[in-house]
PDB file of N, CA and C in Angstrom:
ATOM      1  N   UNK A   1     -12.713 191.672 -64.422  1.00  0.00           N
ATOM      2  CA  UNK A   1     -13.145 191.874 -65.790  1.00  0.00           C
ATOM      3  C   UNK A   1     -12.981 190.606 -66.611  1.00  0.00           C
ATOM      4  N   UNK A   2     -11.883 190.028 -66.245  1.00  0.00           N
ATOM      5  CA  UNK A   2     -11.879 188.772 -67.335  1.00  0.00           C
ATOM      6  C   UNK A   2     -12.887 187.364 -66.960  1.00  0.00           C
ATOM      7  N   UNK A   3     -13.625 187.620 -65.688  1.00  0.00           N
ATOM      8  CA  UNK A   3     -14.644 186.697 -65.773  1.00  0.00           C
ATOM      9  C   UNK A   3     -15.874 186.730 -66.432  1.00  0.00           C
ATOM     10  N   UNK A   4     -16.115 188.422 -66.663  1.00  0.00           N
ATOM     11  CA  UNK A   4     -17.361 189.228 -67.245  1.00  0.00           C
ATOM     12  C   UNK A   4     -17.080 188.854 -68.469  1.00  0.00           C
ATOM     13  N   UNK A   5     -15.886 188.706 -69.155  1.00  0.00           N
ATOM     14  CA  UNK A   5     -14.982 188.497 -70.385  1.00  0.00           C
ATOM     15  C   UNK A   5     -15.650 187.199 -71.145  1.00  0.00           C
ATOM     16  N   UNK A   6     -15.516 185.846 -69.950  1.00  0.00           N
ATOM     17  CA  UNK A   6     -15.277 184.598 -70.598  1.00  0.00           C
ATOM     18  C   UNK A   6     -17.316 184.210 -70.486  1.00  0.00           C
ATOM     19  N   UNK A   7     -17.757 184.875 -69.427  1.00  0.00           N
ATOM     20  CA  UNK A   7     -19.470 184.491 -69.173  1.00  0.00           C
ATOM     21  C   UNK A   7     -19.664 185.312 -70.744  1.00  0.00           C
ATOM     22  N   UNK A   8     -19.495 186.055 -71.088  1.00  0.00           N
ATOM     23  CA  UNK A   8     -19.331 186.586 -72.651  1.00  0.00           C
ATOM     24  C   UNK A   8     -19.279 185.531 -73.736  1.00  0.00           C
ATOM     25  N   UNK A   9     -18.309 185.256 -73.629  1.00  0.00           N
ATOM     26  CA  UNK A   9     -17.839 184.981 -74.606  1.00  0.00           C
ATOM     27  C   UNK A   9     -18.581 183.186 -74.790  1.00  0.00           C
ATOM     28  N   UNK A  10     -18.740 182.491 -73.526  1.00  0.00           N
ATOM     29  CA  UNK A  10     -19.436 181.393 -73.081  1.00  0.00           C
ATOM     30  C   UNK A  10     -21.226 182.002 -73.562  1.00  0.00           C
ATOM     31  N   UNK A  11     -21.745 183.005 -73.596  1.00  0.00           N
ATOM     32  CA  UNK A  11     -22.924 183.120 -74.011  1.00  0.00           C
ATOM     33  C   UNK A  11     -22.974 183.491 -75.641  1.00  0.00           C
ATOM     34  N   UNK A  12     -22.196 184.022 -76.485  1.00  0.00           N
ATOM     35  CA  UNK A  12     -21.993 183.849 -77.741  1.00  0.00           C
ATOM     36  C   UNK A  12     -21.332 182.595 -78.234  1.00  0.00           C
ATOM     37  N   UNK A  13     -20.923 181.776 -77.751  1.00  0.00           N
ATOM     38  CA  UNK A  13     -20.895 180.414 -78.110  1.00  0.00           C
ATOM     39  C   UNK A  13     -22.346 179.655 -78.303  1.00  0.00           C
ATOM     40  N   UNK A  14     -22.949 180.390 -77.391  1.00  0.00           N
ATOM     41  CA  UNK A  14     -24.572 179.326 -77.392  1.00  0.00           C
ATOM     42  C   UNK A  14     -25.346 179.869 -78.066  1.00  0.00           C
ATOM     43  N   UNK A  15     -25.280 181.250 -78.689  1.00  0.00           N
ATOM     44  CA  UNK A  15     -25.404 181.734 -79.831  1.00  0.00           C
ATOM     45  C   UNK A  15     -25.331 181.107 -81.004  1.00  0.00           C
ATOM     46  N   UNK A  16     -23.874 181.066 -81.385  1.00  0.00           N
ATOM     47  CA  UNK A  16     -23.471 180.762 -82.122  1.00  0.00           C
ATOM     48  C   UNK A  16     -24.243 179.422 -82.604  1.00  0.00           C
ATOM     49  N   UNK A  17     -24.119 178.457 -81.789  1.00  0.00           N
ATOM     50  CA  UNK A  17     -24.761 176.904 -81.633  1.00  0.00           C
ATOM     51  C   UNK A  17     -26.095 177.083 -82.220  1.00  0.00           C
ATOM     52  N   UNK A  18     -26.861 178.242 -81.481  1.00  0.00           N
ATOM     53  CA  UNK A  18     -28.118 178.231 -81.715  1.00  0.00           C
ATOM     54  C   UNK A  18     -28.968 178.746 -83.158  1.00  0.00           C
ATOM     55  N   UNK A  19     -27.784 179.289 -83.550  1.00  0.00           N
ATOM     56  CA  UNK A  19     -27.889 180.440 -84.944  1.00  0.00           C
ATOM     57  C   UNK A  19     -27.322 179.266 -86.071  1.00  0.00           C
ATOM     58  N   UNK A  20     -26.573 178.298 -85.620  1.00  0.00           N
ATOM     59  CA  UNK A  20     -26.228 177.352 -86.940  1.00  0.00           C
ATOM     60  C   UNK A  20     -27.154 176.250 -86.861  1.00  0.00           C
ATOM     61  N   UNK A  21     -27.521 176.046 -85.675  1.00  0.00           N
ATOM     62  CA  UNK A  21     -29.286 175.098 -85.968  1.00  0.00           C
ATOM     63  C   UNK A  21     -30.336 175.710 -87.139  1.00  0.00           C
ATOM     64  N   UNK A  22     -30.397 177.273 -86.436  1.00  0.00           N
ATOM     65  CA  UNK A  22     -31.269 177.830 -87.579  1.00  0.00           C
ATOM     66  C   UNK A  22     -31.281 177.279 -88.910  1.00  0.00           C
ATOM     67  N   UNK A  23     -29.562 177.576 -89.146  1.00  0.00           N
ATOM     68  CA  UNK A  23     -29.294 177.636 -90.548  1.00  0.00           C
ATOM     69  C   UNK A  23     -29.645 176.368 -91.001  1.00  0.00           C
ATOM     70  N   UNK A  24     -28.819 175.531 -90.706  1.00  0.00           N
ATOM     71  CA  UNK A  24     -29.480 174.046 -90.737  1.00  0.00           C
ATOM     72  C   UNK A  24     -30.229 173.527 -91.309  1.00  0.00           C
ATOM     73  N   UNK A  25     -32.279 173.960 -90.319  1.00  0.00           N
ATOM     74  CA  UNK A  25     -33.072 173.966 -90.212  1.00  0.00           C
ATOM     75  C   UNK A  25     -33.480 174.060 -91.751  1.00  0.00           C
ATOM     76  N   UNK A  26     -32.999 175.498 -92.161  1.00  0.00           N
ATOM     77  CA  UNK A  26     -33.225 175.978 -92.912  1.00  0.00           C
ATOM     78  C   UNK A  26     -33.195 175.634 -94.089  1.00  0.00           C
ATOM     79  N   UNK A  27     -31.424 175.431 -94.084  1.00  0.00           N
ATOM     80  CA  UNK A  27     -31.055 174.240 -95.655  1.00  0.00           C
ATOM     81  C   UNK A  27     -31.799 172.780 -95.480  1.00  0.00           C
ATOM     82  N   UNK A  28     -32.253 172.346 -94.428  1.00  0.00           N
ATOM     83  CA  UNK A  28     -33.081 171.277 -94.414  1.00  0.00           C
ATOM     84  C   UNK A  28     -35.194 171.435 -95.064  1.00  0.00           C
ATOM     85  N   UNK A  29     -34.991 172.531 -94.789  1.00  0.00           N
ATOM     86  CA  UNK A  29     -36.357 173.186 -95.689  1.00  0.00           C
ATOM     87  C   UNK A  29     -35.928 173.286 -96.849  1.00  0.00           C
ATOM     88  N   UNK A  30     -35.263 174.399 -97.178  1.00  0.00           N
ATOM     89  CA  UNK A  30     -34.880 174.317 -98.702  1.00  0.00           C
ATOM     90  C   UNK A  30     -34.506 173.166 -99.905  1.00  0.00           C
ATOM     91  N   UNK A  31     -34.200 172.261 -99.462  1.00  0.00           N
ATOM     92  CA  UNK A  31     -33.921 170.986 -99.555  1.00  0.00           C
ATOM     93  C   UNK A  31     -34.944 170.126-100.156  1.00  0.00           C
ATOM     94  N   UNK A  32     -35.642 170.005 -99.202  1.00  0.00           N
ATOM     95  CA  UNK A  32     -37.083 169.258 -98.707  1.00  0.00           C
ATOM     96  C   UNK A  32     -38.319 169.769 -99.981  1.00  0.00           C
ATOM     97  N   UNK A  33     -37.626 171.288-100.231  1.00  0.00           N
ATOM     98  CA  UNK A  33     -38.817 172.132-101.050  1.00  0.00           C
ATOM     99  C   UNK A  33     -38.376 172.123-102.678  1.00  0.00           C
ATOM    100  N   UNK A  34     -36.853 170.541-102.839  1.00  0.00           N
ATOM    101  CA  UNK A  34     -36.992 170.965-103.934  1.00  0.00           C
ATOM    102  C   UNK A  34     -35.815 172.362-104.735  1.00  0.00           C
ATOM    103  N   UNK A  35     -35.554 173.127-103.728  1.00  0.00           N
ATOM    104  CA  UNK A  35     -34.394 174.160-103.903  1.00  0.00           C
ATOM    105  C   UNK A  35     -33.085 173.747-104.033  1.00  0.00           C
ATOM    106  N   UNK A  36     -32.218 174.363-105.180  1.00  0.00           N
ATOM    107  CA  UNK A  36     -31.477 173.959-105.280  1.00  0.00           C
ATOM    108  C   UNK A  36     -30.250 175.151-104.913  1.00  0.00           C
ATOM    109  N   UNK A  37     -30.734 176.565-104.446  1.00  0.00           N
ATOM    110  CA  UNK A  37     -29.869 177.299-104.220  1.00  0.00           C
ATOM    111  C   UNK A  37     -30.005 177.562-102.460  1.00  0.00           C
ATOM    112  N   UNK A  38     -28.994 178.611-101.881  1.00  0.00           N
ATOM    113  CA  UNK A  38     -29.219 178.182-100.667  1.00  0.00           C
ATOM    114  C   UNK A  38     -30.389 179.869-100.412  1.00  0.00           C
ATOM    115  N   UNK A  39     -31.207 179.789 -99.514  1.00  0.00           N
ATOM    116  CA  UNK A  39     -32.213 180.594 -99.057  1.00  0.00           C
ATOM    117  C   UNK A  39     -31.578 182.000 -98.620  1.00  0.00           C
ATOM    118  N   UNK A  40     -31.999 182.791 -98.951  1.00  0.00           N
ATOM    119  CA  UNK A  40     -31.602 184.138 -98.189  1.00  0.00           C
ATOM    120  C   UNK A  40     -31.229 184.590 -96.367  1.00  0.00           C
ATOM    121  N   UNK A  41     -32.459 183.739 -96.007  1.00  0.00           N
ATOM    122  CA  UNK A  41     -32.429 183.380 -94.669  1.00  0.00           C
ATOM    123  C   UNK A  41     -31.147 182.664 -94.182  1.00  0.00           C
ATOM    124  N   UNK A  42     -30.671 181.610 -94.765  1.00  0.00           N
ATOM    125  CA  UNK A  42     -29.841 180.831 -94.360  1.00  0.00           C
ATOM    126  C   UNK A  42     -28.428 181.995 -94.727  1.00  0.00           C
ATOM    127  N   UNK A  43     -28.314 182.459 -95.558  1.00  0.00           N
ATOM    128  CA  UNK A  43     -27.379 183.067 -95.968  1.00  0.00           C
ATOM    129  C   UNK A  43     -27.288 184.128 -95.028  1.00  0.00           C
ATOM    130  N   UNK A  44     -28.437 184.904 -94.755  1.00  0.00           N
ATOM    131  CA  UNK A  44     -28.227 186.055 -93.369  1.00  0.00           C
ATOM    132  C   UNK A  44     -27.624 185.117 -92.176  1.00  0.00           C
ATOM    133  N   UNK A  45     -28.029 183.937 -91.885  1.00  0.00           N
ATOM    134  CA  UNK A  45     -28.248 183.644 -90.855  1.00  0.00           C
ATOM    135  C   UNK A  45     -26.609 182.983 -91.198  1.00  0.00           C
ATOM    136  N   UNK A  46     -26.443 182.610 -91.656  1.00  0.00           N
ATOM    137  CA  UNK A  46     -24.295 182.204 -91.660  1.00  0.00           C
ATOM    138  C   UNK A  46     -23.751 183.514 -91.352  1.00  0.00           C
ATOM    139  N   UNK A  47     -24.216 184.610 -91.933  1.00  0.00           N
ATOM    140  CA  UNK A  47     -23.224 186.111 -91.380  1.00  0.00           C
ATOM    141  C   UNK A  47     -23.525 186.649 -90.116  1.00  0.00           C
ATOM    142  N   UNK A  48     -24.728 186.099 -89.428  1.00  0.00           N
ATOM    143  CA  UNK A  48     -24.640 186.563 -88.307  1.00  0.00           C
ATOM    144  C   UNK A  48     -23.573 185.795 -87.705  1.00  0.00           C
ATOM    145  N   UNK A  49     -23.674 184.234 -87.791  1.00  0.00           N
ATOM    146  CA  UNK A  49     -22.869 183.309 -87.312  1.00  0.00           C
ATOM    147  C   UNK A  49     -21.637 183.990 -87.027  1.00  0.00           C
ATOM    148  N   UNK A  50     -20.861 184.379 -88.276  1.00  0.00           N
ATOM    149  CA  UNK A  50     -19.533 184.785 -88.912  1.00  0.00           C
ATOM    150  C   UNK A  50     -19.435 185.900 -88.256  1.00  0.00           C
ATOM    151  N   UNK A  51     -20.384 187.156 -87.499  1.00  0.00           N
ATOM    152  CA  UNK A  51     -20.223 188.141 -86.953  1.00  0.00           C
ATOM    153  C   UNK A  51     -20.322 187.772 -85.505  1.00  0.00           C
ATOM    154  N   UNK A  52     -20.605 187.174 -85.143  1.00  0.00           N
ATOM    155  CA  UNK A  52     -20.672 186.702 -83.562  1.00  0.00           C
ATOM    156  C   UNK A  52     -19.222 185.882 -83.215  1.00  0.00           C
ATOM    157  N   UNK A  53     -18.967 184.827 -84.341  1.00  0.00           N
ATOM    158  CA  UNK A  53     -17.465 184.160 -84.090  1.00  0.00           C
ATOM    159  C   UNK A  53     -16.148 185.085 -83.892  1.00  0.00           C
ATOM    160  N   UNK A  54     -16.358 186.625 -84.865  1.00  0.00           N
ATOM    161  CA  UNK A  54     -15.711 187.517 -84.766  1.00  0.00           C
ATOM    162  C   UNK A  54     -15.825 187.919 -83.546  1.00  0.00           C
ATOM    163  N   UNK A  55     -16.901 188.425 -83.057  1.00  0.00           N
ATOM    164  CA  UNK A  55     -17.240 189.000 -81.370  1.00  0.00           C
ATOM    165  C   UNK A  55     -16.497 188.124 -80.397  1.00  0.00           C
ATOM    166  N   UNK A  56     -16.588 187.129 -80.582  1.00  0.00           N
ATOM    167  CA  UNK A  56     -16.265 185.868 -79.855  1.00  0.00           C
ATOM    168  C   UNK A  56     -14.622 185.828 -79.540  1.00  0.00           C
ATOM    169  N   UNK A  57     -13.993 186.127 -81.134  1.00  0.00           N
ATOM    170  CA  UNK A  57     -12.311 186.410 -81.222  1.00  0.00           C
ATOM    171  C   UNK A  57     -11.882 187.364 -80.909  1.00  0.00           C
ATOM    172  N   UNK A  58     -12.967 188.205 -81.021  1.00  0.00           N
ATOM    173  CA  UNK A  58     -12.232 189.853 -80.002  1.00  0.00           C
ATOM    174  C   UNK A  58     -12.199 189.646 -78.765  1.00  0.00           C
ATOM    175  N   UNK A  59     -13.615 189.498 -78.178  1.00  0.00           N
ATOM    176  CA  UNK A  59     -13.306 189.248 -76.984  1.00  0.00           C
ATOM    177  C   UNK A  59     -12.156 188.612 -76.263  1.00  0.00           C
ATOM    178  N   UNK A  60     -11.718 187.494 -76.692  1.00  0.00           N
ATOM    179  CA  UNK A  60     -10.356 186.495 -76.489  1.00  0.00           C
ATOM    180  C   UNK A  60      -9.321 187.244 -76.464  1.00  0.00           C
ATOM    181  N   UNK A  61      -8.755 188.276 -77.849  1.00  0.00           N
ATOM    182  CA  UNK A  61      -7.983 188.762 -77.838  1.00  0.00           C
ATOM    183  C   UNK A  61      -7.897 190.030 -76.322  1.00  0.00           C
ATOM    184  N   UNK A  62      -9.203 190.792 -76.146  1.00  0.00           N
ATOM    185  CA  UNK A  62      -9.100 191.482 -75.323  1.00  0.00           C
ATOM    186  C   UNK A  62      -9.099 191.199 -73.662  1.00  0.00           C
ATOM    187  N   UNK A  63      -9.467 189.377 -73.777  1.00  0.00           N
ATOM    188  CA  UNK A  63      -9.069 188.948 -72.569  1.00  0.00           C
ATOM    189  C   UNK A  63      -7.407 188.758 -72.184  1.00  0.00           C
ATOM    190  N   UNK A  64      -7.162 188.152 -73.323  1.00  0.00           N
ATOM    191  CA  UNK A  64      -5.452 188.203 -73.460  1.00  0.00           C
ATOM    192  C   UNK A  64      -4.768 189.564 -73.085  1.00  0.00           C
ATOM    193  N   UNK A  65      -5.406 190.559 -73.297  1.00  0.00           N
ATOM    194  CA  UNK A  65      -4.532 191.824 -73.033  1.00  0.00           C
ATOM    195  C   UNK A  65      -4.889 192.392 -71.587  1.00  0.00           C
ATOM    196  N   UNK A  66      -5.914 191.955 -71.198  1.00  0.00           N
ATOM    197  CA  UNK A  66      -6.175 191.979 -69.765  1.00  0.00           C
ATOM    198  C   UNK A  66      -5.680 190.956 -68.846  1.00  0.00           C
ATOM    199  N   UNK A  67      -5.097 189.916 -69.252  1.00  0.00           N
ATOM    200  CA  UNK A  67      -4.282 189.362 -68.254  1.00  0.00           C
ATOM    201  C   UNK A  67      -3.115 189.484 -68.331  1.00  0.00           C
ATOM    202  N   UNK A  68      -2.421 190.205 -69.172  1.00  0.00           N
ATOM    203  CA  UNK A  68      -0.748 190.734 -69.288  1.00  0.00           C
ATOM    204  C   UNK A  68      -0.547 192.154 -68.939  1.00  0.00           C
TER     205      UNK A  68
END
């Protein structure tokens, strides 16, 4: 189980990576367009971030309790 654990937790990392490019992207549009607040999009797209980093820390924790 704790290898199923870390291929987990190793694929919400690239998530993660891939979801803060978005954002990025995004404040780099908004930017570009002149905006001075940050986009709705970008703002969903940080809480997914923030909900996956969470996924990410559970998992850890529940690897920890599977190897003790």
């Amino acid at each position: 189980m704790s290898g199923e654990i870390e291929e987990m937790r190793s694929q919400i990392e690239d998530l993660v990576g891939k979801v803060s490019d978005l954002a990025m992207q995004d404040l780099r549009e908004t930017i570009d367009a002149g905006e001075d607040k940050a986009s709705s999009k970008e703002k969903q797209l940080l809480r997914v971030r923030r909900s996956l980093e969470k996924a990410y820390h559970l998992l850890s924790d529940l690897e920890d309790e599977v190897r003790h």
